[in-house]
N, C-alpha and C. Protein backbone atom coordinates (compact mmCIF):
# COMPACT_ATOMS: atom_id res chain seq x y z
N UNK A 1 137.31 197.77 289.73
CA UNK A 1 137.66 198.60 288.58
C UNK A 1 136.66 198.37 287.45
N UNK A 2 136.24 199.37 286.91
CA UNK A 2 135.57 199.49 285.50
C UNK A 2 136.12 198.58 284.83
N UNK A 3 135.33 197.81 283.50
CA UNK A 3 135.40 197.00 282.73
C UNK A 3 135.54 197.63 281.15
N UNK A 4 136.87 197.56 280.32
CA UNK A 4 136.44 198.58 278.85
C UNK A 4 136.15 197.38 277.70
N UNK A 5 136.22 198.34 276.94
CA UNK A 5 135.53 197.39 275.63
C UNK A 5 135.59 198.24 274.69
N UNK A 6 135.59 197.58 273.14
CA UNK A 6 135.77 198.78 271.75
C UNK A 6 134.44 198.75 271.44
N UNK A 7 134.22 199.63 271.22
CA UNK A 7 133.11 199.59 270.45
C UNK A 7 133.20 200.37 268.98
N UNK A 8 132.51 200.16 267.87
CA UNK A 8 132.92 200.88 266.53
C UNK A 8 131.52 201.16 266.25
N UNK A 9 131.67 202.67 265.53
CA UNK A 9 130.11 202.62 264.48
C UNK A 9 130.79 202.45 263.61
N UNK A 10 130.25 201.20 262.68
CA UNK A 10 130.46 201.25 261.47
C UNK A 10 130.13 202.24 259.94
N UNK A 11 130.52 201.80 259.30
CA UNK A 11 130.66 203.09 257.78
C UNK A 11 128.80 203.26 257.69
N UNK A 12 128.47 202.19 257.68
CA UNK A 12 126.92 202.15 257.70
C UNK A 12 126.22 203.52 258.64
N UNK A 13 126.62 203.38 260.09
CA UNK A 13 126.00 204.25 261.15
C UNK A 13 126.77 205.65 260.91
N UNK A 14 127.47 205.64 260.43
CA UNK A 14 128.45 207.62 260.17
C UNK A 14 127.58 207.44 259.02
N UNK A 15 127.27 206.88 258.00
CA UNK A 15 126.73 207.55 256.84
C UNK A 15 124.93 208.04 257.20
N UNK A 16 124.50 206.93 257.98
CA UNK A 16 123.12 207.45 258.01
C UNK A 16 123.04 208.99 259.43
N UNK A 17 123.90 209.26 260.11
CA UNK A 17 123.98 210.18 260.60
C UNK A 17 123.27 209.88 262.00
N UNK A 18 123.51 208.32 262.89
CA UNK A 18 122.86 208.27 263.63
C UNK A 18 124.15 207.83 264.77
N UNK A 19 125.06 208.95 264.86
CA UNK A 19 126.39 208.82 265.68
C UNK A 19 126.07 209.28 267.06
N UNK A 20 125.16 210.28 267.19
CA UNK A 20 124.97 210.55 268.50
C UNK A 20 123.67 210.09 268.96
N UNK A 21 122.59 209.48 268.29
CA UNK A 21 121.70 208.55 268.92
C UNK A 21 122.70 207.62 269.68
N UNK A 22 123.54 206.60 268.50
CA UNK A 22 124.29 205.38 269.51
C UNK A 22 124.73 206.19 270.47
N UNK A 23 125.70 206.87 270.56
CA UNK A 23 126.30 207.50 272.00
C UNK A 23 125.82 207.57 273.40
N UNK A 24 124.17 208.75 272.94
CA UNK A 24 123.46 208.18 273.49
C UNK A 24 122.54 206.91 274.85
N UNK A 25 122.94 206.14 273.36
CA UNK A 25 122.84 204.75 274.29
C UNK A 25 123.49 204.22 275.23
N UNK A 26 124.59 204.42 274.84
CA UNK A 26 125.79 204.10 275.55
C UNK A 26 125.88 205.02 277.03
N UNK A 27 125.75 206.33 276.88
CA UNK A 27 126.16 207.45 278.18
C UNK A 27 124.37 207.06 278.98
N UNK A 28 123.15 206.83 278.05
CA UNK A 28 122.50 206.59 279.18
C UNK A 28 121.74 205.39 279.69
N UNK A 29 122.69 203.99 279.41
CA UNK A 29 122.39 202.60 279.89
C UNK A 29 124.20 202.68 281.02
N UNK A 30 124.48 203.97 281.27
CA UNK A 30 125.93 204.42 282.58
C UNK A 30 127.30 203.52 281.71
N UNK A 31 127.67 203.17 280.31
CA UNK A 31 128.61 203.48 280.21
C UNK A 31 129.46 205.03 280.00
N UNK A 32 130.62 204.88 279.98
CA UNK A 32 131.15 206.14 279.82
C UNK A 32 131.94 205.97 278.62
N UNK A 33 132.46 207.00 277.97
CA UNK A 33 133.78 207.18 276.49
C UNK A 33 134.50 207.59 277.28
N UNK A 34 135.76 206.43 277.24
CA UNK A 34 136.82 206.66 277.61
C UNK A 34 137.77 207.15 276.61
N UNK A 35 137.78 207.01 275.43
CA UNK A 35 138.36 207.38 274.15
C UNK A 35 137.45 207.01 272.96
N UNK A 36 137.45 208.45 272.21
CA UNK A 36 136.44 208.48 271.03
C UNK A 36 137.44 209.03 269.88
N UNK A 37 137.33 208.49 268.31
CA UNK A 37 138.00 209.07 267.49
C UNK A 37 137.30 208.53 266.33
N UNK A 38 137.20 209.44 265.22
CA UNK A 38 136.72 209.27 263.58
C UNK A 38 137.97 208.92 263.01
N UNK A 39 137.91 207.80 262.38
CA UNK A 39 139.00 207.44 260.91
C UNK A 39 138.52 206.82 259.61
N UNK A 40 139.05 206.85 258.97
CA UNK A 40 139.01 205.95 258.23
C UNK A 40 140.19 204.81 257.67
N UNK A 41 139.31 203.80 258.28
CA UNK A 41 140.51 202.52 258.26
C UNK A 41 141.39 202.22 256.74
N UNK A 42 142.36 201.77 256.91
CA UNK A 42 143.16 201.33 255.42
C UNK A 42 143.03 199.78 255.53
N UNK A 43 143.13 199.61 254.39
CA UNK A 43 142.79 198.00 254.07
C UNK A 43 143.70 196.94 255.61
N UNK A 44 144.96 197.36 255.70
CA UNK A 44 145.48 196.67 256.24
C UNK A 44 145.50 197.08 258.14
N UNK A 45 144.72 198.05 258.06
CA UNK A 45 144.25 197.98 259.69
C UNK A 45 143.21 196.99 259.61
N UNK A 46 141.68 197.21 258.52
CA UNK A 46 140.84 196.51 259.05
C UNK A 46 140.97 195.31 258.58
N UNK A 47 142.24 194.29 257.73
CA UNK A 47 142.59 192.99 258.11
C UNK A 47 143.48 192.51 259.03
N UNK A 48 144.13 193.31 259.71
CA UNK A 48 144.69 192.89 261.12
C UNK A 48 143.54 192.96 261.97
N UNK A 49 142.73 194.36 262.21
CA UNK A 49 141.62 193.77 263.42
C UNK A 49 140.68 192.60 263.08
N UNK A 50 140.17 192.05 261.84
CA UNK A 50 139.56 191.04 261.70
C UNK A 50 140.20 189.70 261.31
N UNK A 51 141.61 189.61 261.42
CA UNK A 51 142.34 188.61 261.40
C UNK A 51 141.67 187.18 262.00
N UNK A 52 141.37 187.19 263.08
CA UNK A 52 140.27 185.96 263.21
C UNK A 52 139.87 185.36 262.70
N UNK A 53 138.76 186.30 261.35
CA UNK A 53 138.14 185.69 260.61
C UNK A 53 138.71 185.22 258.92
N UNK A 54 139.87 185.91 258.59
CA UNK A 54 140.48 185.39 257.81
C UNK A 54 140.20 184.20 256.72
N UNK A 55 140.21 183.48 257.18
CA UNK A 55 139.80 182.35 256.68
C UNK A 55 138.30 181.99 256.39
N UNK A 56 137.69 182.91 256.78
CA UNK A 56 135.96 183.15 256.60
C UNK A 56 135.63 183.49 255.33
N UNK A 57 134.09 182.69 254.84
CA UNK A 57 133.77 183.34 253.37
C UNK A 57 133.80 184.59 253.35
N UNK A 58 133.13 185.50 254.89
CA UNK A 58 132.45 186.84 254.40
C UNK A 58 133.99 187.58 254.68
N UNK A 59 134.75 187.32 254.89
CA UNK A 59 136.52 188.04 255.33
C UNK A 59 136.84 188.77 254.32
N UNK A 60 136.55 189.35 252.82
CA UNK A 60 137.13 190.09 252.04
C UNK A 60 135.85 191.19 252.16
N UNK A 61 134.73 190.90 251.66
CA UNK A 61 133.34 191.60 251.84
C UNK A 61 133.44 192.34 253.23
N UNK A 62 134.02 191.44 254.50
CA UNK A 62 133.34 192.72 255.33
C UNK A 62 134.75 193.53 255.66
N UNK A 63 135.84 193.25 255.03
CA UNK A 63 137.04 194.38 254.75
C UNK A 63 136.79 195.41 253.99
N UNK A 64 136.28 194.69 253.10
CA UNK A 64 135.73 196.00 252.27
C UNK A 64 134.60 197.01 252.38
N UNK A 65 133.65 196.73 253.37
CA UNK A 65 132.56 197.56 254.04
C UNK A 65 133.50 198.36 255.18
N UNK A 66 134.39 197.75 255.85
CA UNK A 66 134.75 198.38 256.79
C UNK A 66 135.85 199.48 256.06
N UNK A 67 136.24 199.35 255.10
CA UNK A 67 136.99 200.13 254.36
C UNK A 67 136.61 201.43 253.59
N UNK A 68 134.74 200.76 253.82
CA UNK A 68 134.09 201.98 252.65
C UNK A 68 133.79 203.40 252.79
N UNK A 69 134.38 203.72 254.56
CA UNK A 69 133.78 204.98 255.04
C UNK A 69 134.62 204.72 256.13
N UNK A 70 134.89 206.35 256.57
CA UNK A 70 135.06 206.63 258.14
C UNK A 70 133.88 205.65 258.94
N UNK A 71 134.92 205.39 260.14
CA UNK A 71 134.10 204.64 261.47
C UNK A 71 134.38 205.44 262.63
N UNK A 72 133.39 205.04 263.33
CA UNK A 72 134.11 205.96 264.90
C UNK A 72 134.29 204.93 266.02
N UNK A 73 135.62 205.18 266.74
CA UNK A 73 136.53 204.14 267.52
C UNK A 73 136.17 204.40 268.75
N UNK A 74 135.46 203.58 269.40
CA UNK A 74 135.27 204.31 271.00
C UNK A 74 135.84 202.98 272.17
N UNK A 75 136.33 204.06 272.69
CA UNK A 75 136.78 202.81 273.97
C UNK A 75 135.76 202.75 275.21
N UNK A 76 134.33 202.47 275.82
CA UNK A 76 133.87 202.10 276.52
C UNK A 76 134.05 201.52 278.01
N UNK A 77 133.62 202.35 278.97
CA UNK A 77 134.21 201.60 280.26
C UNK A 77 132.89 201.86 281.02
N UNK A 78 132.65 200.86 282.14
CA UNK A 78 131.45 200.72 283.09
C UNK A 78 131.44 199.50 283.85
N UNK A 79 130.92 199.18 284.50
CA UNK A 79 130.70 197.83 285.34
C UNK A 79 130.03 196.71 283.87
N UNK A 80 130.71 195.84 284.16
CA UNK A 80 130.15 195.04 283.22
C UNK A 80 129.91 195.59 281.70
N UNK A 81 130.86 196.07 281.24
CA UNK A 81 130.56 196.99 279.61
C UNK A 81 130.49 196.29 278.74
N UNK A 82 131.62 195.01 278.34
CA UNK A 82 131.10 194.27 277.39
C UNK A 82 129.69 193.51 277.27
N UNK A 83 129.13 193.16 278.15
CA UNK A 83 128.02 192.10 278.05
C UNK A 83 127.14 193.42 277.82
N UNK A 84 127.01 194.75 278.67
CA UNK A 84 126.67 195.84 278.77
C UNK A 84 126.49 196.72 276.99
N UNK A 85 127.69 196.46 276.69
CA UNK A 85 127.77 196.97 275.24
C UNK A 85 126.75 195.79 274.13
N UNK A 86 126.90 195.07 274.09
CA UNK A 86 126.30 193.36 273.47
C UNK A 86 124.52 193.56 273.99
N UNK A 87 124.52 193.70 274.84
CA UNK A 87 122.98 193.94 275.26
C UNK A 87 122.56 194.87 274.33
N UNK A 88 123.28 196.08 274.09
CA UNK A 88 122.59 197.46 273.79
C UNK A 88 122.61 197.42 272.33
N UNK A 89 123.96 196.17 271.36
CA UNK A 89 123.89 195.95 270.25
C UNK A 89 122.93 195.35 269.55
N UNK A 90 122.41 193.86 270.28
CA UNK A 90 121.53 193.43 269.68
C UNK A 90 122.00 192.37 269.18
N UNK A 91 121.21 191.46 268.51
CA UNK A 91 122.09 190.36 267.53
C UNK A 91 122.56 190.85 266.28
N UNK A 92 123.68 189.82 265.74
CA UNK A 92 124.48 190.19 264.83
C UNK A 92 123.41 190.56 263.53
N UNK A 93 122.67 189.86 263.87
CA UNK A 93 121.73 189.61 262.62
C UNK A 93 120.80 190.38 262.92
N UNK A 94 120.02 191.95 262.56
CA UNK A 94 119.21 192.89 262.80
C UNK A 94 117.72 192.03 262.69
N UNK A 95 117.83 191.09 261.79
CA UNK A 95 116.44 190.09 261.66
C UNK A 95 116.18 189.82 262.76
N UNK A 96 117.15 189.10 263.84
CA UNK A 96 116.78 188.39 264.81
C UNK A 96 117.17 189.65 266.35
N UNK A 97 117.60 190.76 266.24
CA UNK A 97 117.89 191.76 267.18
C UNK A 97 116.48 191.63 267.50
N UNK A 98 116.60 192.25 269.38
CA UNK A 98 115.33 192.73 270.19
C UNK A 98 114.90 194.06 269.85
N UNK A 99 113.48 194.46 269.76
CA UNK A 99 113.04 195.79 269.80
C UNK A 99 114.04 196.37 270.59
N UNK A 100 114.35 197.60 270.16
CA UNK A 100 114.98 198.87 271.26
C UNK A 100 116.75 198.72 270.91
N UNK A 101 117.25 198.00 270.47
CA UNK A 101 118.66 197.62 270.35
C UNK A 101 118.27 198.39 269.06
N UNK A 102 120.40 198.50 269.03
CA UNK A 102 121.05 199.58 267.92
C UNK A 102 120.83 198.71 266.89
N UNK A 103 121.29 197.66 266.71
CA UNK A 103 120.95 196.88 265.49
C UNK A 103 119.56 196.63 264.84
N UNK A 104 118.68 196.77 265.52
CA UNK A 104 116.99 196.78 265.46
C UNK A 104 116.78 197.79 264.69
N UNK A 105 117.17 198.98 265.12
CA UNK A 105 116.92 199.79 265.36
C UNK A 105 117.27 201.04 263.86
N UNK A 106 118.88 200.39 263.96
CA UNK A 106 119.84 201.48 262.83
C UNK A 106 120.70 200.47 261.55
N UNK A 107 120.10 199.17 262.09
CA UNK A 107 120.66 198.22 260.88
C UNK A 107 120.04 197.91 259.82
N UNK A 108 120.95 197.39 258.48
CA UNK A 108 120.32 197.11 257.75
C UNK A 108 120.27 195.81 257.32
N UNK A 109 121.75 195.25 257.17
CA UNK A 109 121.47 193.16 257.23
C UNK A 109 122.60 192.52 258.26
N UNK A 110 122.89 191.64 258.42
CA UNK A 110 124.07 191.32 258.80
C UNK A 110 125.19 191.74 258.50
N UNK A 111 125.66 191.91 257.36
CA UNK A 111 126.70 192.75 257.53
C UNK A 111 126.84 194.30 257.63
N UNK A 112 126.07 195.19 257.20
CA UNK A 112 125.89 196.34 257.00
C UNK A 112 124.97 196.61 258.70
N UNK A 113 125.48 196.05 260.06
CA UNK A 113 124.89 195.83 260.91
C UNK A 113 125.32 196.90 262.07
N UNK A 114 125.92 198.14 261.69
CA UNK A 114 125.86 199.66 262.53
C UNK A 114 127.20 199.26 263.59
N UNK A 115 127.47 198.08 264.28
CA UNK A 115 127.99 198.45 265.09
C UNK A 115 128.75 197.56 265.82
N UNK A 116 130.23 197.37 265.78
CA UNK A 116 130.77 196.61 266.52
C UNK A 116 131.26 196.39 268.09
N UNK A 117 131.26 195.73 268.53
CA UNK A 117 131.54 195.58 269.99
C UNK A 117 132.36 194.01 270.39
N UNK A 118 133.41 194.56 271.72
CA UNK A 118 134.34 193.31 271.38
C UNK A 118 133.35 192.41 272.58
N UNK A 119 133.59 190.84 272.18
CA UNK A 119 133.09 189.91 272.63
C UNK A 119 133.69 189.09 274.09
N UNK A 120 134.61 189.54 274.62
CA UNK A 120 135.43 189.08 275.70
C UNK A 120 136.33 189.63 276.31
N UNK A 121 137.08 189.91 277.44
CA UNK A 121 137.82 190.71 277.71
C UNK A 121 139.26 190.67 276.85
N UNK A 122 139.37 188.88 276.58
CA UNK A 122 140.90 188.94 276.01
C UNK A 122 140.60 189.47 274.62
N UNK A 123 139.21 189.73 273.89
CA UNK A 123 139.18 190.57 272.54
C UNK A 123 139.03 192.07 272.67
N UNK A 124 138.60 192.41 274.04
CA UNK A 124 138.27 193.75 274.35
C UNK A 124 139.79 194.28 274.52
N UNK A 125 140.89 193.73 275.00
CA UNK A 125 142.35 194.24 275.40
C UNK A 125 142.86 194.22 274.44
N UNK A 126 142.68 193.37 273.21
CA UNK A 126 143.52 193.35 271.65
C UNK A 126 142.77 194.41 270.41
N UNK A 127 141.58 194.48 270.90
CA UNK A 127 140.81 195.47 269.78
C UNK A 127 141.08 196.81 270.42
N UNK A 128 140.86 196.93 271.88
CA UNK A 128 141.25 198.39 271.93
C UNK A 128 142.81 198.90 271.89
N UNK A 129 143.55 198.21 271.95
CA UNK A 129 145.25 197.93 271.97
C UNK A 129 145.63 198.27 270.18
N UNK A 130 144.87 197.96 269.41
CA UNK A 130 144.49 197.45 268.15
C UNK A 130 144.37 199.40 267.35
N UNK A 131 143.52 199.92 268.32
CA UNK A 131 143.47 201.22 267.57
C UNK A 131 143.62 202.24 268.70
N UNK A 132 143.89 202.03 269.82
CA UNK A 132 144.58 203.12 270.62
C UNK A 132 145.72 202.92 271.46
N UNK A 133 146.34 203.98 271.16
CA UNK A 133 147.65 204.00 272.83
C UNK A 133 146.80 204.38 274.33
N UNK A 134 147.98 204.04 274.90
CA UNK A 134 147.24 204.33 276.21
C UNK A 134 147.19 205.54 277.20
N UNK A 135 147.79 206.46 275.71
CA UNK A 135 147.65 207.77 276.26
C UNK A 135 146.14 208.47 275.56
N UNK A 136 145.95 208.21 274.69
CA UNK A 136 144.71 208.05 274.29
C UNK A 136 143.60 207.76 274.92
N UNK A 137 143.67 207.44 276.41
CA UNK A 137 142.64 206.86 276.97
C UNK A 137 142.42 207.25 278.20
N UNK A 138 140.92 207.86 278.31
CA UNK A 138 141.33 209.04 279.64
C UNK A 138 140.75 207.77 281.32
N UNK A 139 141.65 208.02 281.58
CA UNK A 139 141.13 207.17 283.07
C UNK A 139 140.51 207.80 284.36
């Protein structure tokens, strides 16, 4: 069975207008969108999905970036998608991202960094659980 994963453009990547480059990436390194949607998060969605970090210096700052604009919610599926998605992101830090990655590519610092993707399967089942039902999600 296919492997899913969330992936987000952040407020950063909808504002510079580079939504269907990432896509793109995604449909031609053979993942697929299993569920795609534009919102814009309220304070208290994007501190439940970053609950983790809570206790982190940057935890109010990057609530509030994620708060500052529509994002787009995609649910990702393919053989191997998370490591698959993480490859195609780049490092967190656009300084240290590889040529050709989204973060290289469409970022601007670490935080203002285009694009989230979950890191494990047990974060990939709570982040996509997190902003979709499972009718929402085409199989």
């Amino acid at each position: 069975m296919a492997e899913r994963t969330l992936s987000i453009i952040k407020p950063d990547g909808v504002e510079k207008g580079v939504i269907g480059k990432i896509v793109d990436r995604f449909e031609s390194n053979g993942l697929k969108i299993a569920a795609m949607k534009m919102v814009h998060l309220s304070r208290k969605e994007a501190e439940g999905f970053y609950y983790v970090h809570r206790e982190r210096p940057f935890f109010a700052s990057l609530v509030d970036f994620m708060v500052s604009g529509p994002v787009v919610l995609m649910v990702l599926e393919g053989n191997n998608a998370i490591a698959k998605n993480r490859e195609l992101m780049g490092a967190t830090n656009p300084a240290n991202a590889d040529k050709g990655t989204i973060r290289k590519d469409f970022a601007t610092d670490i935080e203002r960094n285009t694009v989230h993707g979950s890191d494990s399967p047990e974060s990939a089942a709570f982040e996509i659980s997190h902003f979709f039902s499972a009718t929402e999600i085409v199989n």
